[in-house]
N, C-alpha and C. Protein backbone atom coordinates (compact mmCIF):
# COMPACT_ATOMS: atom_id res chain seq x y z
N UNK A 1 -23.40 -2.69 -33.56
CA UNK A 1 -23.51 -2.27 -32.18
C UNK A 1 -22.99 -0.84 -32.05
N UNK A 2 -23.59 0.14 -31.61
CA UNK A 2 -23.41 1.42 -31.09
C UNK A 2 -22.00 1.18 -29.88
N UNK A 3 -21.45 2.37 -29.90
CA UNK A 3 -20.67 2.72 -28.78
C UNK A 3 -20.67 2.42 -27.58
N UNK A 4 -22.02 2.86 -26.98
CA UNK A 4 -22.81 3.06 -25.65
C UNK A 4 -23.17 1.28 -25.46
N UNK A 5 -23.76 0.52 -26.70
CA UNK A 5 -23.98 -0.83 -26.03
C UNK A 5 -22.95 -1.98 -25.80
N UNK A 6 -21.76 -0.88 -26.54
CA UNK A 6 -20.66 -2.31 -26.53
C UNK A 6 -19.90 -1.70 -25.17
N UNK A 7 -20.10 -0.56 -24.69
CA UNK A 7 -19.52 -0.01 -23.29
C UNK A 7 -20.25 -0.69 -22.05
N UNK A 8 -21.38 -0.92 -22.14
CA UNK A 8 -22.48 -1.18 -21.57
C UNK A 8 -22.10 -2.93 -21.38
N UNK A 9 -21.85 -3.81 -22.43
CA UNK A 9 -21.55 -4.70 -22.18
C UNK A 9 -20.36 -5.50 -21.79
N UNK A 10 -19.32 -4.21 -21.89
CA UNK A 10 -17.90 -4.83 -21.49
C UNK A 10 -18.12 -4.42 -19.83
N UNK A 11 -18.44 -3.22 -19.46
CA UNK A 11 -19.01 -3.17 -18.17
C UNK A 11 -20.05 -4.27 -17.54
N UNK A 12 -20.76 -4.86 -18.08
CA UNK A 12 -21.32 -5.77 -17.62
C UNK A 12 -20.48 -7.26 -17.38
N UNK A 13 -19.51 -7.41 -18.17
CA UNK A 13 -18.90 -8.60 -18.53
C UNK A 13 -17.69 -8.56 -17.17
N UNK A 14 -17.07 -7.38 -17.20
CA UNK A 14 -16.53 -7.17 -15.82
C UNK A 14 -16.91 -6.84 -14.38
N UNK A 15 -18.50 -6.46 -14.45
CA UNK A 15 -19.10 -6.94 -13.25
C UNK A 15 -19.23 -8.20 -12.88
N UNK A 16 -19.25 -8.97 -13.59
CA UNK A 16 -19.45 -10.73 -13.66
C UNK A 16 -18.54 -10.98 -13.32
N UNK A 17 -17.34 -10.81 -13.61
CA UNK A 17 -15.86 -11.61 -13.52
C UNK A 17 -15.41 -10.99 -11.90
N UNK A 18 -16.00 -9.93 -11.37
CA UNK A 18 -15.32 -9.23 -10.16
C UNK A 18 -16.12 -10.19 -9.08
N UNK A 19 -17.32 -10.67 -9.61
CA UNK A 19 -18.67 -10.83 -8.66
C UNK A 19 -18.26 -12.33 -8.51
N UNK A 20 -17.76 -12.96 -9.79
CA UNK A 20 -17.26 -14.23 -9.71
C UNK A 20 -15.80 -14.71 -8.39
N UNK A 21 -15.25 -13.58 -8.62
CA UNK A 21 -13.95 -13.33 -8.08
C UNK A 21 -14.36 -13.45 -6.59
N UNK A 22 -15.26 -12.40 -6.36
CA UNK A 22 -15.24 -12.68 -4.81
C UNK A 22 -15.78 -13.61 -4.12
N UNK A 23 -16.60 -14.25 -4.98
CA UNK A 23 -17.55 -15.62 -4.72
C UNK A 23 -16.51 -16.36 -4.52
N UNK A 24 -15.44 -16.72 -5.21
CA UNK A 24 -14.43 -17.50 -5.15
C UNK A 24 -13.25 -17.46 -3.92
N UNK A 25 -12.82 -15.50 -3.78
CA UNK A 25 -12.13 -15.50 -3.34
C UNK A 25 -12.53 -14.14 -2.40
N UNK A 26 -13.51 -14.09 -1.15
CA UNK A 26 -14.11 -13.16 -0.92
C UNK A 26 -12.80 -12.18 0.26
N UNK A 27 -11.41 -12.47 0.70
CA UNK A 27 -10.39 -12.13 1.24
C UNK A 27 -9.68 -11.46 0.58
N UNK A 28 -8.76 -10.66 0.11
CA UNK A 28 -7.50 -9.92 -0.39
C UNK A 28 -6.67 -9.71 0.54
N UNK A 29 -5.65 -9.24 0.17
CA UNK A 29 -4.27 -8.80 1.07
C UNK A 29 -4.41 -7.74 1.14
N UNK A 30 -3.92 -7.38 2.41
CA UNK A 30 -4.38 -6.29 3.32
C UNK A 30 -3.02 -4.90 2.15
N UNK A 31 -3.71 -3.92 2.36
CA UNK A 31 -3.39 -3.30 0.62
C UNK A 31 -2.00 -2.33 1.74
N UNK A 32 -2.09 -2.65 3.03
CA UNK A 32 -1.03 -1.77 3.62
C UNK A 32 0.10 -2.57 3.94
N UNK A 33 0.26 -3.33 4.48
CA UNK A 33 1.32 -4.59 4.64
C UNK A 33 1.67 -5.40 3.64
N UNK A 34 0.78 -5.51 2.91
CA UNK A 34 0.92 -6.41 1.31
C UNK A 34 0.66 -7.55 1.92
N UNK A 35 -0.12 -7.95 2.82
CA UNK A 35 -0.57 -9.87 2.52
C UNK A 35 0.81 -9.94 4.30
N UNK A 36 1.51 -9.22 4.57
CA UNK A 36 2.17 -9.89 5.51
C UNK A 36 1.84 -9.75 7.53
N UNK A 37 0.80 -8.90 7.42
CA UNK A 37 0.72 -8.68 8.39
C UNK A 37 1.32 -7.66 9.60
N UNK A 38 2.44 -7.52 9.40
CA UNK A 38 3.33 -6.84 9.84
C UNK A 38 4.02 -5.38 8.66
N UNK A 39 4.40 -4.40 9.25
CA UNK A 39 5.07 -2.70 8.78
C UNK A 39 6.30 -3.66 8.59
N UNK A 40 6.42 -3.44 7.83
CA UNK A 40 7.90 -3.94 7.28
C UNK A 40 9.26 -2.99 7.31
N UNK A 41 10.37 -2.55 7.96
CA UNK A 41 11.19 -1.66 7.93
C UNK A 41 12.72 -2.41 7.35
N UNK A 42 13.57 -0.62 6.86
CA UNK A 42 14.52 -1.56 6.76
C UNK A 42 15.84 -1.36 7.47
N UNK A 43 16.81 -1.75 8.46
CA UNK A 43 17.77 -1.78 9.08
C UNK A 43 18.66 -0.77 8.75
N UNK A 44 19.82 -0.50 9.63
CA UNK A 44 20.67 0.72 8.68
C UNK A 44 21.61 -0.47 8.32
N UNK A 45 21.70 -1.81 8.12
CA UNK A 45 22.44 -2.38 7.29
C UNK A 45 21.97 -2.89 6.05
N UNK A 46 20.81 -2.62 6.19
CA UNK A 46 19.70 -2.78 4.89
C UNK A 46 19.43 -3.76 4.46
N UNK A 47 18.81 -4.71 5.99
CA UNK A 47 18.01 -5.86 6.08
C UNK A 47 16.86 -5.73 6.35
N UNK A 48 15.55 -6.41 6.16
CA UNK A 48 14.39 -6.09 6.14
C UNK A 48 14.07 -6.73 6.94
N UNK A 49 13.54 -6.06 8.27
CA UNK A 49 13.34 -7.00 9.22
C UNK A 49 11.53 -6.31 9.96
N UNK A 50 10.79 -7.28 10.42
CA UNK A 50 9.57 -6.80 10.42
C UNK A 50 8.99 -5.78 12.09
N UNK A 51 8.88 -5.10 11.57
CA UNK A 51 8.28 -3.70 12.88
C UNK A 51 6.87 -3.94 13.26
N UNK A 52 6.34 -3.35 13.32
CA UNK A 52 4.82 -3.18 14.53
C UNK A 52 3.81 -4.28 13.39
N UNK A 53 3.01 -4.24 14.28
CA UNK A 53 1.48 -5.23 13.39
C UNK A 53 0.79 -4.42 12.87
N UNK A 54 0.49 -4.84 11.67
CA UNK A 54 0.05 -3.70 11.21
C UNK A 54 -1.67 -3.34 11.43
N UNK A 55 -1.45 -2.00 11.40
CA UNK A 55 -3.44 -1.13 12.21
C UNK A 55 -4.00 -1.64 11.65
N UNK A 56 -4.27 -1.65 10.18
CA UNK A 56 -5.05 -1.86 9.29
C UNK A 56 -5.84 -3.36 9.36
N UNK A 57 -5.40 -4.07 9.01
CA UNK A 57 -5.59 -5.40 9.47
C UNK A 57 -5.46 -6.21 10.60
N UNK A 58 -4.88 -5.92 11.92
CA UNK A 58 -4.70 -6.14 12.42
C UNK A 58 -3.79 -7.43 13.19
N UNK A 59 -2.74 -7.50 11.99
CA UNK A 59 -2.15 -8.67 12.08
C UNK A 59 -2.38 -10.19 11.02
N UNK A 60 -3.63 -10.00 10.77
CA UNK A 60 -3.95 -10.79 10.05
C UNK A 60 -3.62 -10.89 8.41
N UNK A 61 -3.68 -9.87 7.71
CA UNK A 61 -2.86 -10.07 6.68
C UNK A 61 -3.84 -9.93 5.72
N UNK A 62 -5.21 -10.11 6.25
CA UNK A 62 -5.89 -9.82 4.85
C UNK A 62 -6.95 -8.99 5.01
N UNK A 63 -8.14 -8.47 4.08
CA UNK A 63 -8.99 -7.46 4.19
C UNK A 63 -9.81 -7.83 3.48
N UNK A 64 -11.09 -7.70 3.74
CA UNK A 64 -12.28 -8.21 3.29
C UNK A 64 -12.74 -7.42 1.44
N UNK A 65 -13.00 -8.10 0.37
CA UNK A 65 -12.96 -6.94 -0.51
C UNK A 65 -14.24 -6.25 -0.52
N UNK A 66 -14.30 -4.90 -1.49
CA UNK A 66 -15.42 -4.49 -1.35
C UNK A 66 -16.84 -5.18 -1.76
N UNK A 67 -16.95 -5.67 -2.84
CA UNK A 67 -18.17 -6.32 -3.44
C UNK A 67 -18.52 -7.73 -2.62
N UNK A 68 -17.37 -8.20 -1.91
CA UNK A 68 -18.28 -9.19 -0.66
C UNK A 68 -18.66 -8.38 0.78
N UNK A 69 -18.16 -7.60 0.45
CA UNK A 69 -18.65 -6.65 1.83
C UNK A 69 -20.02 -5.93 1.13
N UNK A 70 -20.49 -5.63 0.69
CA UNK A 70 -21.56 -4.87 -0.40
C UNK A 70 -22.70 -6.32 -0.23
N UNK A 71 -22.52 -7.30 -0.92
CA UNK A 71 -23.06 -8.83 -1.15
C UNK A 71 -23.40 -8.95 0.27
N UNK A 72 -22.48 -8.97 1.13
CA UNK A 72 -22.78 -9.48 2.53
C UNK A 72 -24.21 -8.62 3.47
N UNK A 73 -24.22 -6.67 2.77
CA UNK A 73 -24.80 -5.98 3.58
C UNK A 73 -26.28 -5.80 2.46
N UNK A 74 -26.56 -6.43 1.81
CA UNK A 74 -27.19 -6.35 0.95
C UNK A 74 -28.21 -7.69 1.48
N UNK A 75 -27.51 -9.05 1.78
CA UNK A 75 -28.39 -9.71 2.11
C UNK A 75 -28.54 -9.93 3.24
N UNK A 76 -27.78 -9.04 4.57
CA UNK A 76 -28.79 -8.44 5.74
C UNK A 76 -29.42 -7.92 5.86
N UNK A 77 -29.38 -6.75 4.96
CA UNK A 77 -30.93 -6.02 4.66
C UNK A 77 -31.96 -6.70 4.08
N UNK A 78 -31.70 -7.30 3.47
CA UNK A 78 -32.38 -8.41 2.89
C UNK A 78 -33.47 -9.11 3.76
N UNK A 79 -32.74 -9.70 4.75
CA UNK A 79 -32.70 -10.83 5.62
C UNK A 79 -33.74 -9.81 6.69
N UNK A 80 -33.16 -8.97 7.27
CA UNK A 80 -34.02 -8.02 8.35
C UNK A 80 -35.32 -8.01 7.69
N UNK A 81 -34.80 -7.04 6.35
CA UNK A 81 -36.56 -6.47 6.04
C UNK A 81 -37.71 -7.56 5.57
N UNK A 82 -37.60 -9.06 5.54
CA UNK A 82 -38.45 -10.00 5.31
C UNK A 82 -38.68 -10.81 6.41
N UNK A 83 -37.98 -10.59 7.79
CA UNK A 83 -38.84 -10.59 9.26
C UNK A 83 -40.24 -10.56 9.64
């Protein structure tokens, strides 16, 4: 095997496993709060106590990933253009 086809297929092998991933698990944690929902601050006694909701997510804690967001707009176009 050449360079280029064994690159070619480890890239392929990890498109599969990402594509699998979101099939499975199409949510992540919101990459600004870490999964909690809330800005996390820390006290001047240096307790961690939780501040505003966070923008990003809006409280909720998680964020849609990219390749089910991609999957999702792929088979609305889909879906429209065979109307």
């Amino acid at each position: 095997m050449t360079l280029t086809s064994l690159a070619i297929a480890c890239l392929l092998i990890v498109t599969i496993c990402y594509w699998i991933l979101c099939a499975v698990s199409p949510f992540g944690d919101c990459r600004k709060c870490r999964g909690l929902g809330v800005k996390t601050r820390i006290t001047r006694s240096g307790k961690v106590k939780a501040g505003k909701t966070c923008r990003r997510c809006h409280g909720e804690g998680k964020r849609i990933r990219v390749g089910w967001w991609l999957s999702n707009r792929a088979s609305r176009i889909h879906r429209e253009g065979t109307r």
